[in-house]
Structure formats: C-alpha cells, structure tokens
C-alpha atoms as a PDB file:
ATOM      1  CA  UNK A   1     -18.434  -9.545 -42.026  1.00  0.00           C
ATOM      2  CA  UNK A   2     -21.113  -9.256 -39.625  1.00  0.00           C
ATOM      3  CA  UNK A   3     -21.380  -5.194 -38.226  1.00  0.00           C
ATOM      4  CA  UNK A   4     -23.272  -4.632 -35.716  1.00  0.00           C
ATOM      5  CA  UNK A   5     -22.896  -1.263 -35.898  1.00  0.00           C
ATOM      6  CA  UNK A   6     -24.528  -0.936 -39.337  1.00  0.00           C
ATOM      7  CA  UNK A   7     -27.307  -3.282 -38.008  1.00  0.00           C
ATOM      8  CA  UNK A   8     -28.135  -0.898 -35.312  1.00  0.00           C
ATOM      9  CA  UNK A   9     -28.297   2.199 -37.557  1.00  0.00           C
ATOM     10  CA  UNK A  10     -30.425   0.366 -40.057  1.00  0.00           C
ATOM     11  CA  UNK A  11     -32.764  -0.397 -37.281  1.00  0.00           C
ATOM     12  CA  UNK A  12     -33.335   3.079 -36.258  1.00  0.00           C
ATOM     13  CA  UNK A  13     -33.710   4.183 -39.928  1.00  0.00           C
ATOM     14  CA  UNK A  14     -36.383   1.907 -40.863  1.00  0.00           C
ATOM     15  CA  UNK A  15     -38.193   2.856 -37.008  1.00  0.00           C
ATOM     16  CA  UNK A  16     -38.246   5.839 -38.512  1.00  0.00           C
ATOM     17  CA  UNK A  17     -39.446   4.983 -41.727  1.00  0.00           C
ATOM     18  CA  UNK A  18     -42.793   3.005 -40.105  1.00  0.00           C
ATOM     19  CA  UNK A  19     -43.462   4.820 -37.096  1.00  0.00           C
ATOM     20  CA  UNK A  20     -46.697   7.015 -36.650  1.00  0.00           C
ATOM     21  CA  UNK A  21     -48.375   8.876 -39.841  1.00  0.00           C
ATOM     22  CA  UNK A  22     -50.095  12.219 -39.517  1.00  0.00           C
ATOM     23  CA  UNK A  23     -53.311  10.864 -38.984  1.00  0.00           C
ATOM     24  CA  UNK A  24     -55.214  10.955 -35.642  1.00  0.00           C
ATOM     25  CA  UNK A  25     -57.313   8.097 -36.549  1.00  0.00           C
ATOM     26  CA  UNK A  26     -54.682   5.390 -37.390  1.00  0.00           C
ATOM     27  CA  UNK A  27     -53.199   6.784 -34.085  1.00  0.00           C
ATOM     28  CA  UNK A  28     -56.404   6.072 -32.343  1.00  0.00           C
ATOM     29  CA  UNK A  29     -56.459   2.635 -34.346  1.00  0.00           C
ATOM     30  CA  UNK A  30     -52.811   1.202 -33.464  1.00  0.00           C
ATOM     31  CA  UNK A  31     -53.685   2.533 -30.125  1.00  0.00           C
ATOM     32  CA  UNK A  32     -56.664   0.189 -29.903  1.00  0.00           C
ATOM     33  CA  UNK A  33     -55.391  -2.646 -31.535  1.00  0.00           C
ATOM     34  CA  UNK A  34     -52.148  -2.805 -28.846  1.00  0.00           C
ATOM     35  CA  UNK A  35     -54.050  -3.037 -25.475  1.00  0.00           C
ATOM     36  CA  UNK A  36     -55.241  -6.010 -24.341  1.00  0.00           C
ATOM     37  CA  UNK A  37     -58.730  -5.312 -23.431  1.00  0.00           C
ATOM     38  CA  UNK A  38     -59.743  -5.149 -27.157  1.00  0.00           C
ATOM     39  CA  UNK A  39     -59.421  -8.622 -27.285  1.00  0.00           C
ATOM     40  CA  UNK A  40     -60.732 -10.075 -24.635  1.00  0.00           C
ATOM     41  CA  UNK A  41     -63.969 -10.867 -26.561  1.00  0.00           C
ATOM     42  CA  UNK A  42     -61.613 -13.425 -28.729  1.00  0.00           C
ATOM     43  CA  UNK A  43     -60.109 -14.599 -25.772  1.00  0.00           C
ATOM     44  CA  UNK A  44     -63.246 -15.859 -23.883  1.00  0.00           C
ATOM     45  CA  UNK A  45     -64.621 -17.555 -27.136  1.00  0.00           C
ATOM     46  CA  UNK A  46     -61.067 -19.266 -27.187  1.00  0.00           C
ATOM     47  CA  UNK A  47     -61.610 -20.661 -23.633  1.00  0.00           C
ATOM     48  CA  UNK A  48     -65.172 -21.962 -24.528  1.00  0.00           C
ATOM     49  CA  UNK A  49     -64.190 -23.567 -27.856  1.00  0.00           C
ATOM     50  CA  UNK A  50     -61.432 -25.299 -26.052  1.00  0.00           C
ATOM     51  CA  UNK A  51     -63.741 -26.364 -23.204  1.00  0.00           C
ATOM     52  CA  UNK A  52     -66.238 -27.724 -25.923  1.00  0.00           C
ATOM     53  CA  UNK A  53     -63.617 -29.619 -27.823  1.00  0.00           C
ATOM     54  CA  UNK A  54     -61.387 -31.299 -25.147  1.00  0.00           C
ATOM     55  CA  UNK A  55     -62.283 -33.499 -21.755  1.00  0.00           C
ATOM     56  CA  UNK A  56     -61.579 -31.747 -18.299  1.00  0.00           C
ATOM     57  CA  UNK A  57     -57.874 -33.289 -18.201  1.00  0.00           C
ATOM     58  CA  UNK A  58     -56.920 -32.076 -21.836  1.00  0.00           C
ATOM     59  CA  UNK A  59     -58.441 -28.985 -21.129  1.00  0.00           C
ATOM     60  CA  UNK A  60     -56.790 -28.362 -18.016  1.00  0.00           C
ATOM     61  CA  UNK A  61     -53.642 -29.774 -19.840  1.00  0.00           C
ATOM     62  CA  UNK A  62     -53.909 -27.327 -22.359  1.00  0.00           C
ATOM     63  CA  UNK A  63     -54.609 -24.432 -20.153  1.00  0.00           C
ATOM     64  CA  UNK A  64     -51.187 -25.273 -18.219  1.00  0.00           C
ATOM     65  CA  UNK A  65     -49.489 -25.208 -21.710  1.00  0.00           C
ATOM     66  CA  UNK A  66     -50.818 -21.710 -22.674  1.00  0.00           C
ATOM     67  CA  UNK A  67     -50.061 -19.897 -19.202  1.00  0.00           C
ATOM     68  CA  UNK A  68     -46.286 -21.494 -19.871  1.00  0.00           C
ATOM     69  CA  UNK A  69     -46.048 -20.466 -23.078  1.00  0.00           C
ATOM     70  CA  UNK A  70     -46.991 -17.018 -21.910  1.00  0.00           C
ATOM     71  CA  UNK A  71     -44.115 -17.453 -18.879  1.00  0.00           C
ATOM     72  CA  UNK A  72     -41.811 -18.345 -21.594  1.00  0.00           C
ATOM     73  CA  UNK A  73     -42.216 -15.789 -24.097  1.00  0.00           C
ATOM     74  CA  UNK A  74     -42.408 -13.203 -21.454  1.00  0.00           C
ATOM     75  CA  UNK A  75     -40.017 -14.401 -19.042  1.00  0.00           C
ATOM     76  CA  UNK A  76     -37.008 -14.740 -22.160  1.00  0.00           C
ATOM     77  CA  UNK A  77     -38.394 -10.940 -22.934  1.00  0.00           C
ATOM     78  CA  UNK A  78     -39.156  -8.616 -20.233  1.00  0.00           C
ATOM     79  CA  UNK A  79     -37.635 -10.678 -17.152  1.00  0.00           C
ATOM     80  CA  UNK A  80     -34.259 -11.063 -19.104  1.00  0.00           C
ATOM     81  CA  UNK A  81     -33.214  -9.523 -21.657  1.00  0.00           C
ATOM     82  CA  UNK A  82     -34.690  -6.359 -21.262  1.00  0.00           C
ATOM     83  CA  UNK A  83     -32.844  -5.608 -18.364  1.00  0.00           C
ATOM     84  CA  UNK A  84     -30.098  -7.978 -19.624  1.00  0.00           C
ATOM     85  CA  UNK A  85     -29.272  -5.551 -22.668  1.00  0.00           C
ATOM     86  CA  UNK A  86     -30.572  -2.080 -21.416  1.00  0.00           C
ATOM     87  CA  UNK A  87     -31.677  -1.129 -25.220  1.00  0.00           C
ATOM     88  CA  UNK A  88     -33.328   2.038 -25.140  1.00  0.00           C
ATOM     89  CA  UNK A  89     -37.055   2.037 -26.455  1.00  0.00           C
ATOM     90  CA  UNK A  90     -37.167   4.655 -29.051  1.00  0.00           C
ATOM     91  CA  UNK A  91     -39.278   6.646 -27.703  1.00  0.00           C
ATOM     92  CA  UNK A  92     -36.768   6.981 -24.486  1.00  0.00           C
ATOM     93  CA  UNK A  93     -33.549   7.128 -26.576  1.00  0.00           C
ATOM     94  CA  UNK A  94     -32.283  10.385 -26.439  1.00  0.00           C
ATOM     95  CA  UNK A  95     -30.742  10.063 -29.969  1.00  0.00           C
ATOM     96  CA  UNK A  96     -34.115   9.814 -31.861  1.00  0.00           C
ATOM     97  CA  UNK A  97     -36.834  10.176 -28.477  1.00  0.00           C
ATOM     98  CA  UNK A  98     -37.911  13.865 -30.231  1.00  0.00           C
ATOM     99  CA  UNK A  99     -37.678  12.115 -33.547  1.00  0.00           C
ATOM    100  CA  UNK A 100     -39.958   9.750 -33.526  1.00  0.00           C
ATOM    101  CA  UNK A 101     -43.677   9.961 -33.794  1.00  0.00           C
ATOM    102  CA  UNK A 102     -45.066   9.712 -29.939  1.00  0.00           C
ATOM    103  CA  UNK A 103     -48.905   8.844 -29.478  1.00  0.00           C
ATOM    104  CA  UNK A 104     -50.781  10.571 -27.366  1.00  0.00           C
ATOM    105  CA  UNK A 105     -47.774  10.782 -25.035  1.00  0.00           C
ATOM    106  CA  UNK A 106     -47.532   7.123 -24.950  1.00  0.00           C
ATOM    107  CA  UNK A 107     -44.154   6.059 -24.261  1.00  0.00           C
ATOM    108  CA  UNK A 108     -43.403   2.712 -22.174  1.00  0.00           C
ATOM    109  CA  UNK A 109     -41.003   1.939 -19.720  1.00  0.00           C
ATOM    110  CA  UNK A 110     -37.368   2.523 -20.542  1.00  0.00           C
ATOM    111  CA  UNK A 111     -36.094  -0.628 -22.201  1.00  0.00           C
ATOM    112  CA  UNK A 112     -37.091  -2.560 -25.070  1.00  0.00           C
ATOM    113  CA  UNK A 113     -35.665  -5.377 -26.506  1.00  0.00           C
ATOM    114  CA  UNK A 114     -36.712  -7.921 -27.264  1.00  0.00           C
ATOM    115  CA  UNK A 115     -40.272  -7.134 -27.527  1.00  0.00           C
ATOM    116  CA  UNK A 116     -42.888  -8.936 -25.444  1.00  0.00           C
ATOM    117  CA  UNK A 117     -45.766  -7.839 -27.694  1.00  0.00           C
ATOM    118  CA  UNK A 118     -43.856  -9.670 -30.426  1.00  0.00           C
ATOM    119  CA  UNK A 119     -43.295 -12.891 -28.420  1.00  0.00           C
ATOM    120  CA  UNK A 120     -46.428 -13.521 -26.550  1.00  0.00           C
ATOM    121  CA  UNK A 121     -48.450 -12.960 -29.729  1.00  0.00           C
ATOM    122  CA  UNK A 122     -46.531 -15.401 -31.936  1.00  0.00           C
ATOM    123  CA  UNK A 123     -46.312 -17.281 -28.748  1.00  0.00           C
ATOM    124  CA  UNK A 124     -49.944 -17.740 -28.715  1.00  0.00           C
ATOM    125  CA  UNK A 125     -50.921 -18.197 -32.379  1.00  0.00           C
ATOM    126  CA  UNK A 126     -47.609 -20.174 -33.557  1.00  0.00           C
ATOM    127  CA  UNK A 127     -49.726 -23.081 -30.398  1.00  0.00           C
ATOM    128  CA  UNK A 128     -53.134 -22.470 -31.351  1.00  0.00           C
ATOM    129  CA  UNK A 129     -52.547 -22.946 -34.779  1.00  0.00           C
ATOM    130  CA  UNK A 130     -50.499 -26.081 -34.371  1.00  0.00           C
ATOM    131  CA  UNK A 131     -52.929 -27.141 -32.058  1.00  0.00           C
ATOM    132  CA  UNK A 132     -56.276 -26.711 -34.411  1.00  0.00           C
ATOM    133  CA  UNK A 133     -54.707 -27.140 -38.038  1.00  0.00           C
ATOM    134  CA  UNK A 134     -57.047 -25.056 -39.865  1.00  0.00           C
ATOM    135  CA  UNK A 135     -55.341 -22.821 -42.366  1.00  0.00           C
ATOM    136  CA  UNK A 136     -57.851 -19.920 -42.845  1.00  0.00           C
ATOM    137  CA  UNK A 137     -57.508 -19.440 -38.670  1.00  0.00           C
ATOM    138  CA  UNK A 138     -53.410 -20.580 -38.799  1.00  0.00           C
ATOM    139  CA  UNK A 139     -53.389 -17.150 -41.551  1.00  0.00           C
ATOM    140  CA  UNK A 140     -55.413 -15.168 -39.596  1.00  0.00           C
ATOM    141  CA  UNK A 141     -53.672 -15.608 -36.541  1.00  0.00           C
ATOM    142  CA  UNK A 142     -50.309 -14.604 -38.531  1.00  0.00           C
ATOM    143  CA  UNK A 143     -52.233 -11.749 -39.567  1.00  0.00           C
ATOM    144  CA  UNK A 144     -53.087 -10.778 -35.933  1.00  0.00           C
ATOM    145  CA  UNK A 145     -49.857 -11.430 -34.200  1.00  0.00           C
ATOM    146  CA  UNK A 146     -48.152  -8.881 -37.024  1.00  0.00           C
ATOM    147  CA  UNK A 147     -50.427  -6.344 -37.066  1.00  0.00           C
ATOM    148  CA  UNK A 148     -50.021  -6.472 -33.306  1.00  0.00           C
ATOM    149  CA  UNK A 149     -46.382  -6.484 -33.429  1.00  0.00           C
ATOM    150  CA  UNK A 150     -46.615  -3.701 -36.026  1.00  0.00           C
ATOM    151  CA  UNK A 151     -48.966  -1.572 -33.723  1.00  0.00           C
ATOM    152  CA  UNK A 152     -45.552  -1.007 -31.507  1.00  0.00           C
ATOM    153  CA  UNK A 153     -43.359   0.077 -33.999  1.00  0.00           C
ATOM    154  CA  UNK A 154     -45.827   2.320 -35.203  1.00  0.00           C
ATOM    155  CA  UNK A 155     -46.240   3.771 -31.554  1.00  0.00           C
ATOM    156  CA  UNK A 156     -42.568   4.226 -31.758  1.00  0.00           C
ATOM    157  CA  UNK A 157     -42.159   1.910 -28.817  1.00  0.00           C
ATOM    158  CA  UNK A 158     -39.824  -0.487 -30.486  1.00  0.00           C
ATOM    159  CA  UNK A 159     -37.918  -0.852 -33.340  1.00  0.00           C
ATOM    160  CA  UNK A 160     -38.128  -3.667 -35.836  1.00  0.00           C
ATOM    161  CA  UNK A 161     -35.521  -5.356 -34.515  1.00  0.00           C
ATOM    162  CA  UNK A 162     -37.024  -5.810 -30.955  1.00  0.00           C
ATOM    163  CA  UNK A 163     -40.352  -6.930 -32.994  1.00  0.00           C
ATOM    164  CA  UNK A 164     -37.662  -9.553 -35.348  1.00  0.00           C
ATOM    165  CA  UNK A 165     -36.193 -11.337 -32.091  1.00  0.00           C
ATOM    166  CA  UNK A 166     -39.595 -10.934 -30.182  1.00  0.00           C
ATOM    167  CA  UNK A 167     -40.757 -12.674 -32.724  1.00  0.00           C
ATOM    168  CA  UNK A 168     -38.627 -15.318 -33.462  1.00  0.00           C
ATOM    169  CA  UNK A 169     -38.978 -16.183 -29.569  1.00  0.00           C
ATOM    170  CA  UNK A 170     -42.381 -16.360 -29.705  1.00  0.00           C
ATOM    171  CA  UNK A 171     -42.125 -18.769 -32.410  1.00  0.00           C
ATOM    172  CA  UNK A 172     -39.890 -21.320 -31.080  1.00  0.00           C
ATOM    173  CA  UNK A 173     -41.893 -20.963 -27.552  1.00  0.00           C
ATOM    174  CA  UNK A 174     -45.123 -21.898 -29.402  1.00  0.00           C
ATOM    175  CA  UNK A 175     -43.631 -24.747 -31.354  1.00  0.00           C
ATOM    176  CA  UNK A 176     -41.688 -26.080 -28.154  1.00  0.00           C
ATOM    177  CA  UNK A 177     -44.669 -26.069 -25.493  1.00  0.00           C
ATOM    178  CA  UNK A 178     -46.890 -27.577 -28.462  1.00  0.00           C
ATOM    179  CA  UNK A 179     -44.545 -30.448 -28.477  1.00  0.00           C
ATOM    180  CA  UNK A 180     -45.086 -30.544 -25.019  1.00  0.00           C
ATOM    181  CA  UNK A 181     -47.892 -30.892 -25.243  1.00  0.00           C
ATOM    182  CA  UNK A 182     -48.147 -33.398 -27.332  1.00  0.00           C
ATOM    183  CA  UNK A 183     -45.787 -35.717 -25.257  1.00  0.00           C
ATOM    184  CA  UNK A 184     -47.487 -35.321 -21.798  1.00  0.00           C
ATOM    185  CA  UNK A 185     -50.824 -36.492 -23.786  1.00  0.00           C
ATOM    186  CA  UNK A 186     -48.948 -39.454 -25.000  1.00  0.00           C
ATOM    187  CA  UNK A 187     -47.325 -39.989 -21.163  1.00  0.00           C
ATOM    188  CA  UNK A 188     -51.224 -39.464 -19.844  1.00  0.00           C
ATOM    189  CA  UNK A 189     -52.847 -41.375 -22.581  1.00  0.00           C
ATOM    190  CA  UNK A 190     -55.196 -38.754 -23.713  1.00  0.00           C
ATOM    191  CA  UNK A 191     -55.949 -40.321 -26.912  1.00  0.00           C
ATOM    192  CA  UNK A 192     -55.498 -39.229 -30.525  1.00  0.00           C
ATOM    193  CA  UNK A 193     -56.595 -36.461 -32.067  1.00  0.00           C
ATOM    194  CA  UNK A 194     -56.108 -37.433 -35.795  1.00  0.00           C
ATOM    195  CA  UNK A 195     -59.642 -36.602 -37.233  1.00  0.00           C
ATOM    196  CA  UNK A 196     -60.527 -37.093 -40.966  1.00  0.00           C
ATOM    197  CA  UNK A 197     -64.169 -35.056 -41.302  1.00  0.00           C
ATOM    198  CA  UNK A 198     -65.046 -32.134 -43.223  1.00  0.00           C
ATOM    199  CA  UNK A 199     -67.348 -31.242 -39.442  1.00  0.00           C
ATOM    200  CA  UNK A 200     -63.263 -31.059 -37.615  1.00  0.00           C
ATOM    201  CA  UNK A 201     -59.991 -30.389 -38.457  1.00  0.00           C
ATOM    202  CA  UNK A 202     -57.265 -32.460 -39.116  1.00  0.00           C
ATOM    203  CA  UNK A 203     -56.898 -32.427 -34.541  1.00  0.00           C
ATOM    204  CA  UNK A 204     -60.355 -33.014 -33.850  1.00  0.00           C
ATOM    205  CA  UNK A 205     -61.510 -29.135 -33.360  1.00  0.00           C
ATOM    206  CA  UNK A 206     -65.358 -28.525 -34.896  1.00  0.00           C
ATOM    207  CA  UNK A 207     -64.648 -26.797 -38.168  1.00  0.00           C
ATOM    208  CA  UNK A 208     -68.129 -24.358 -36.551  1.00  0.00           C
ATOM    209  CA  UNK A 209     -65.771 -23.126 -33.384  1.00  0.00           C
ATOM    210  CA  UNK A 210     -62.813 -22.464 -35.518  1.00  0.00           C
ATOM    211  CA  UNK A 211     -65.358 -20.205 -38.053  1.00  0.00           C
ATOM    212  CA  UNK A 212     -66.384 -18.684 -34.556  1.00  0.00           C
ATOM    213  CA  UNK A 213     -63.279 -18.165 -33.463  1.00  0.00           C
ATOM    214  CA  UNK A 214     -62.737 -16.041 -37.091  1.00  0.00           C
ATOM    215  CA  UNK A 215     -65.983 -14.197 -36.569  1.00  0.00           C
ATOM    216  CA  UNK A 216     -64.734 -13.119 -33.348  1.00  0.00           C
ATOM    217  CA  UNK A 217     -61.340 -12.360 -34.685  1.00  0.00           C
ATOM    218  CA  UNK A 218     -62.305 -10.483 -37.916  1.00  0.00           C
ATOM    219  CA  UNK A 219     -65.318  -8.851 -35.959  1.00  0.00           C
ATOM    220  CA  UNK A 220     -62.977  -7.025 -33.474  1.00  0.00           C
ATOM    221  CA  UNK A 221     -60.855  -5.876 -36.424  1.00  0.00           C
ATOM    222  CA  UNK A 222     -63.588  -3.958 -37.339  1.00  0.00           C
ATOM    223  CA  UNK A 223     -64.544  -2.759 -34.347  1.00  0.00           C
ATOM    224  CA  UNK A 224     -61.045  -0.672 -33.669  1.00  0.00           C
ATOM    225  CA  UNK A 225     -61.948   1.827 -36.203  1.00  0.00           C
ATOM    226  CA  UNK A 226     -65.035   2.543 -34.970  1.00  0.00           C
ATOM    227  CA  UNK A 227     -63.808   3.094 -31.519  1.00  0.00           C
ATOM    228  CA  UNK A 228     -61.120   4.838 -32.468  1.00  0.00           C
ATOM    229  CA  UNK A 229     -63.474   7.377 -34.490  1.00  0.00           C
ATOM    230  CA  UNK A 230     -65.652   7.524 -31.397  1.00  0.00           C
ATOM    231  CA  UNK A 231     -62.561   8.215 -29.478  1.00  0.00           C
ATOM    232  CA  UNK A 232     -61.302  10.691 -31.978  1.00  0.00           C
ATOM    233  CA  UNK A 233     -65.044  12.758 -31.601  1.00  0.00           C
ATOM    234  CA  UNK A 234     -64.654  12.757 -28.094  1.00  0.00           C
ATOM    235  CA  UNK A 235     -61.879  14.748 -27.902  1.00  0.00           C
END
C-alpha cells in the first residue's frame, strides 16, 4: 500500500545522509558547481556550435525550443508547484533546519519542491543530447545535470525527492520540446538531418564542436576546485 508518510520520512533520512561533509573545500566546490555563472563559458560555446551547424531559421528555431524548454521546466517547478505544495526546503523546515548541514549560510527561499535545478538541467541535456546524438557528450551531459542536481542536496536545499520529480520533469520537457522540434522542421521544411560520416553525428553536428563542447564541459569541471581553493585561501 502506497504511504506517504513513510515516503516523506525516508526522504528526510537520506537528506540527511548526503547533505554537506566536514570539509570546507567540497563546500566551496558544490558551491561553485550550483551557480550559474560557472558555466557560462559552456554556454556561449553551445550558442556558437549551434550557429555553425544550423541555417539562420533552424537556429532561430532551435533557440525558441531551448528558451521553452526552460519556461517549461521552470514554469511546472517554481511557478506551480512550489507554491502549489508549500514543501519546506530543508534548510527552512523547522523539523531538521538546525540539522542539516548549511553552507556558508546559504539557504534559499522557503519552498522547494519540485526542484528547478533538477528540471532545467535535465531539461537542457535530455534536448541537446537528442538533438546531437553523440554518446560520449549524451553521458557527459547526464553526468553534469546530476552532479548539478546533487550540488543541492548537498547544500541541504532540497531533498532527493524534490531532485527525483525535478528530474523526471526535466526529462519529459526535453523529450517533448525535442519532438517539437522535430515536427515544426518537418511543417517548415528544414530538411533532414540524418548524416552518416565519421566528421558528424548521426544529426548532422561536426563530431570537432561536439569534442569542443566536452573540452569546455570537462575543462570547467576542473576549474571548480581550483576556485574553490582560491576561495577557501581567501578567507
């Protein structure tokens, strides 16, 4: 029989269970790795690989499908049902707000569930990976998205079962504005982009600008730590 009430409980152990650590630099890491100008870098190469790779109209098709899969994933998560369901974060839940690990008094605004984080990174990679069909960036992406989604729990600003349905809306957002996508290219004859080279993936995207796009990726990965240990000396 379904209990919701056990659900719930399990939720807050396992928040408890994966939030924070006792070190000051993975606090100055997930710290990093959860705001968005860290990745702005990857963003910008994003924007010029798809400018290289599609005509003005896909492009600007493209870039209409990304800011709606955005207004999706955030709209379902912040604009509804976080006032909708008035979950506290835990951070601001007075059963467990002075048990769980806070960072650097870090500690959101009052609700959270679902989580946004959750949805508009899944969002974004479940699309872009559809859209480019190379696995080695399709992984990486997945590897991005839950670290990201991972950086919240471990902030203690949601608990895994925000980051679940955050998540699982972010996944059917990304595969439902990809198929979208693909039928307003069929309705404004946009052309194919079935590709057989080893220079493009299977959609037509240079096999170089997805590699990019991982250099980018993989290099900003690397870079957290190091800001976070210059962070860490500064104080």
């Amino acid at each position: 029989m379904f209990d919701l009430d056990k659900i719930i409980e399990f939720d807050k152990h396992l928040l408890l269970e994966l939030n924070g650590s006792d070190s000051l630099f993975w606090d100055g890491c997930m710290t990093v790795y959860t705001t968005m100008g860290v990745w702005m870098p990857l963003a910008v190469v994003l924007l010029y690989v798809l400018i290289k790779n599609n005509n003005i109209r896909t492009f600007m098709l493209l870039a209409v499908i990304i800011t709606l899969v955005f207004v999706l994933t955030d709209g379902i998560t912040s604009t509804f049902c976080k006032p909708f369901f008035e979950r506290w974060r835990p951070t601001r839940d007075p059963e467990l707000m002075y048990l769980v690990d806070v960072v650097n008094g870090y500690r959101c605004a009052s609700y959270g569930f679902m989580s946004s984080h959750a949805a508009n990174s899944f969002g974004i990679a479940t699309f872009i990976l559809l859209l480019m069909r190379n696995r080695a960036l399709s992984l990486s992406l997945i590897l991005w998205a839950l670290l990201n989604s991972y950086s919240r729990i471990y902030l203690g600003v949601h608990y895994p079962g925000d980051i679940i349905c955050g998540t699982a809306v972010g996944v059917i957002s990304g595969i439902l504005m990809y198929r979208l996508y693909n039928y307003l290219c069929k309705k404004m004859r946009l052309g194919s982009r079935d590709w057989i080279s080893t220079q493009y993936t299977k959609s037509g995207y240079l096999v170089s600008d997805v590699h990019l796009l991982l250099v980018v990726l993989y290099g900003t990965f690397v870079a957290i730590p190091i800001i976070a240990f210059i962070v860490l000396q500064q104080h």
